[in-house]
Protein backbone atom coordinates (compact mmCIF):
# COMPACT_ATOMS: atom_id res chain seq x y z
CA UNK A 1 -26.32 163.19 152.95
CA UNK A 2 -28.27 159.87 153.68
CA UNK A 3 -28.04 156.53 151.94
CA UNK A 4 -31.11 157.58 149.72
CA UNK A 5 -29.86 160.87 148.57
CA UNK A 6 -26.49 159.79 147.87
CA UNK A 7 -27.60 156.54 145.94
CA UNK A 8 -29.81 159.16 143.95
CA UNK A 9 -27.01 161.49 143.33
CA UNK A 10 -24.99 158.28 141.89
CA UNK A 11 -27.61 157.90 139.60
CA UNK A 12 -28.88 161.21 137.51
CA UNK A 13 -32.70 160.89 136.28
CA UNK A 14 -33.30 158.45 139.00
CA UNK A 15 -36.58 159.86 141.37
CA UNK A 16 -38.17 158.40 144.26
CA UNK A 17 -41.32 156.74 142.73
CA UNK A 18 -43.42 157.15 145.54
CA UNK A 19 -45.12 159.59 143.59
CA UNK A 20 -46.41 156.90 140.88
CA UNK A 21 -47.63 154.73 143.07
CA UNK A 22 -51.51 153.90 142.51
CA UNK A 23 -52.35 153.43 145.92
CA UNK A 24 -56.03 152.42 145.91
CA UNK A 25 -54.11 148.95 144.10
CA UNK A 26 -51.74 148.32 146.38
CA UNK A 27 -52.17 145.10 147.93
CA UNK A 28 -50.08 142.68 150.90
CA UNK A 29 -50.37 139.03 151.12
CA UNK A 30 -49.81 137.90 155.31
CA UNK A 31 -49.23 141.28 156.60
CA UNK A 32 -50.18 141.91 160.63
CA UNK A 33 -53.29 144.33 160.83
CA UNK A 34 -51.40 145.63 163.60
CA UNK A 35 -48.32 146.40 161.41
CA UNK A 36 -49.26 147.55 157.51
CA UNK A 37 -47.30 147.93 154.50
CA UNK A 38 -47.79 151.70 154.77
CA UNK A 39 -45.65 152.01 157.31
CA UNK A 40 -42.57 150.74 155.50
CA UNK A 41 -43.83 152.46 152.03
CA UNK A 42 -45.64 155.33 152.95
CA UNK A 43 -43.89 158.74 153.22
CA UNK A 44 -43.15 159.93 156.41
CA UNK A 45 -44.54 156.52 157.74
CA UNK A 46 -41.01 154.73 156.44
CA UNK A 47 -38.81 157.32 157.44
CA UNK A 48 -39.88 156.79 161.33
CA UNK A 49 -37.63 153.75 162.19
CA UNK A 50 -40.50 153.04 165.33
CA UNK A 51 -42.93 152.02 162.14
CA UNK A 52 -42.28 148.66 160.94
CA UNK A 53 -44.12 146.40 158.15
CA UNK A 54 -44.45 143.04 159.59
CA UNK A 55 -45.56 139.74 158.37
CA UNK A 56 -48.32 137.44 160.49
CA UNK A 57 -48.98 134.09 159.95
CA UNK A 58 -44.93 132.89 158.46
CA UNK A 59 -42.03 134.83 157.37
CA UNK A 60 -43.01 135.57 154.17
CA UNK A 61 -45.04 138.70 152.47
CA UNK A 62 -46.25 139.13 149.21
CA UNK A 63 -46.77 143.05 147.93
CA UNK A 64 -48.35 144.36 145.03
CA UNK A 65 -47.69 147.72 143.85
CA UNK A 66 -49.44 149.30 140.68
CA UNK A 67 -48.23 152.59 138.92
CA UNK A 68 -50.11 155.28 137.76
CA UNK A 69 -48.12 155.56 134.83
CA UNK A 70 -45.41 153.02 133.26
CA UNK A 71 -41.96 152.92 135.22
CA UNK A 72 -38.18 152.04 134.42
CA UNK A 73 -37.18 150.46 137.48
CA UNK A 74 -33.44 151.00 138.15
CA UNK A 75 -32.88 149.94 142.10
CA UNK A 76 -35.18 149.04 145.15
CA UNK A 77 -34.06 149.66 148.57
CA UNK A 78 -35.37 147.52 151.61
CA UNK A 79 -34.34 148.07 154.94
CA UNK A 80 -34.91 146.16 157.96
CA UNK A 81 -33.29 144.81 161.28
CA UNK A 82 -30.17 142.34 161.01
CA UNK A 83 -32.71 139.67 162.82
CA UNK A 84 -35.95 140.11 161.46
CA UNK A 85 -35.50 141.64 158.69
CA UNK A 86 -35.56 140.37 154.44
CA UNK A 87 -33.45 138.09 153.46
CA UNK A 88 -34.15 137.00 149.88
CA UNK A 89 -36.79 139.34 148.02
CA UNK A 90 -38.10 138.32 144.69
CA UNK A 91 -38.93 140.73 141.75
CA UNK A 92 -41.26 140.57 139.31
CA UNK A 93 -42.21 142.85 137.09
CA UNK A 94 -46.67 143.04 135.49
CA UNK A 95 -47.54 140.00 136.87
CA UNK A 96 -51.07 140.07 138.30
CA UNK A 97 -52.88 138.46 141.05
CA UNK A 98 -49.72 136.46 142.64
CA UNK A 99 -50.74 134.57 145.50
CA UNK A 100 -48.49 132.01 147.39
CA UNK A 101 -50.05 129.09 145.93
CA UNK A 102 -48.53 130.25 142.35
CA UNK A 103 -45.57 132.55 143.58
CA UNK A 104 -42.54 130.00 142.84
CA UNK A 105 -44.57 129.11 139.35
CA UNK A 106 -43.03 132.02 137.38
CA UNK A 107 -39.49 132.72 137.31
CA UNK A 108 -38.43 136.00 139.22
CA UNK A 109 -37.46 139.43 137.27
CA UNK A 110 -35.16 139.36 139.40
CA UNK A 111 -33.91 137.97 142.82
CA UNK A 112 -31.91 140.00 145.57
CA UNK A 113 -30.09 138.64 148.91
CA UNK A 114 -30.07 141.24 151.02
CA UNK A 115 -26.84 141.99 152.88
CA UNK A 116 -26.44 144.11 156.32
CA UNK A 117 -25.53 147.06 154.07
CA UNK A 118 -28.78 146.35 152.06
CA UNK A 119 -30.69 146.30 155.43
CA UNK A 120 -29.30 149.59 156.56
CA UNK A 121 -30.16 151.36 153.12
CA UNK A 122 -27.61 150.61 150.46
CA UNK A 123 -30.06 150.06 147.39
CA UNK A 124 -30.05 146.67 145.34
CA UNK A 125 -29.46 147.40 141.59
CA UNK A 126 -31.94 145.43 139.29
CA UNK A 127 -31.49 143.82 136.28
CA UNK A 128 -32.73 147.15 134.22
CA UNK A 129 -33.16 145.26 131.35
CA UNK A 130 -36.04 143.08 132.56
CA UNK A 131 -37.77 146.63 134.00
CA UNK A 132 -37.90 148.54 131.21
CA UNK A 133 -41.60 149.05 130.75
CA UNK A 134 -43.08 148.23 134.39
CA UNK A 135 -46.86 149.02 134.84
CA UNK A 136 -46.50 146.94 138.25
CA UNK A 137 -44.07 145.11 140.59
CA UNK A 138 -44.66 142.36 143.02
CA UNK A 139 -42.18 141.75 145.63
CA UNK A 140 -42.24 138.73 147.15
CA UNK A 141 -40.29 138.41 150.29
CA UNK A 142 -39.56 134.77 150.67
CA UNK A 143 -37.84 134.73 154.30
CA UNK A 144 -35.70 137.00 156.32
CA UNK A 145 -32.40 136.84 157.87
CA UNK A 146 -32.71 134.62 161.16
CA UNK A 147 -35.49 132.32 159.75
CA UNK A 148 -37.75 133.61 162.27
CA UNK A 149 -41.52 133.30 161.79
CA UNK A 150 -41.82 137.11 161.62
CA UNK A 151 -40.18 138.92 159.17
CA UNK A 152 -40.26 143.04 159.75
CA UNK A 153 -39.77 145.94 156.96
CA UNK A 154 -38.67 149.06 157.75
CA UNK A 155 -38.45 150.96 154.71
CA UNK A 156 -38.99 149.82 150.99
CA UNK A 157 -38.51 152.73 148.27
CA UNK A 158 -37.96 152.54 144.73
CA UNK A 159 -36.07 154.10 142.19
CA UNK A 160 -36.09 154.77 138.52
CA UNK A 161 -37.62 157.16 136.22
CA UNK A 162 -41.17 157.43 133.87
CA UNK A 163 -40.64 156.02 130.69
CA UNK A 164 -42.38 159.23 129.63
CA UNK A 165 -39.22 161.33 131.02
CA UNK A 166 -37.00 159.07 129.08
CA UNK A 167 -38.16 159.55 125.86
CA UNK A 168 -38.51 163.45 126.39
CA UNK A 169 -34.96 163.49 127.32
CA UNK A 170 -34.08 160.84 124.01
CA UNK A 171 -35.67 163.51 122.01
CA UNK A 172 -34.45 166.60 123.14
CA UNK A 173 -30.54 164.57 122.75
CA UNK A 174 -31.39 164.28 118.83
CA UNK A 175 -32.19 167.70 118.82
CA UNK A 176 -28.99 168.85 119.92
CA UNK A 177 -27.00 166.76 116.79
């Protein structure tokens, strides 16, 4: 069982939500041409530990991911090298057209230090209260673990369910009184 499946197993109703992605809005701030965010997000692309996001001009990337429908996020998992890889990623949750200019002007969903067990695949539980009713996240990876000038992504996957599966499950529970 890998890191993924078991950290979905911990969690019933928690899916991959790769599937809700609306990728034609998906957007990175300072990524290499060379190097994409598909490769760390993309099926099949993040699974192949040769494919690597990577940043270009600093250390830091800023990523924009839409859904097609609204989300409950529950935990994000970003892996990368013990070197290169993040070292404190920022959430936030419906906030459009960051940039870096006005990144540090809004206060974080959430913020995340990644540990080596983090790198390797051990997901980082958010603060599920402030990602409740997510039509978009924006993860803003502020520097990475050796404060090198290039910061590299392996994998980034996250978990959580449709708010539409929620309340299908809520009322099928009040049935059952």
């Amino acid at each position: 069982m890998s890191a993924a499946e078991s950290a979905t197993a911990i969690h019933r109703n928690q899916v991959d939500l790769l599937d809700f992605i609306d990728w034609s809005g998906v957007e990175c701030l300072n990524q290499s041409s060379s190097h994409p965010l598909p490769n760390a997000l993309k099926q099949g692309y993040r699974e192949d530990e040769g494919l690597n996001l990577e940043s270009d001009a600093d250390e830091q990337l800023l990523i924009y991911i839409p859904f097609t429908q609204v989300i409950k996020l529950h935990s994000i998992v970003v892996m990368g090298s013990e070197e290169d890889g993040p070292k404190t990623v920022k959430l936030f949750a419906n906030r459009e057209h960051m940039g870096f200019s006005n990144v540090s002007d809004f206060p974080p969903s959430d913020t995340a230090v990644l540990s080596q067990d983090n790198l390797k695949g051990k997901p980082v539980v958010v603060k599920y209260v402030k990602f409740q009713n997510v039509r978009s996240l924006t993860i803003f990876i502020e520097d990475n673990q050796s404060g090198s000038e290039i910061t590299k992504v392996q994998k980034i996957a996250l978990y959580g369910s449709t708010v539409e599966t929620a309340d299908m499950k809520g009322l099928k529970k009040i049935e059952d009184h």
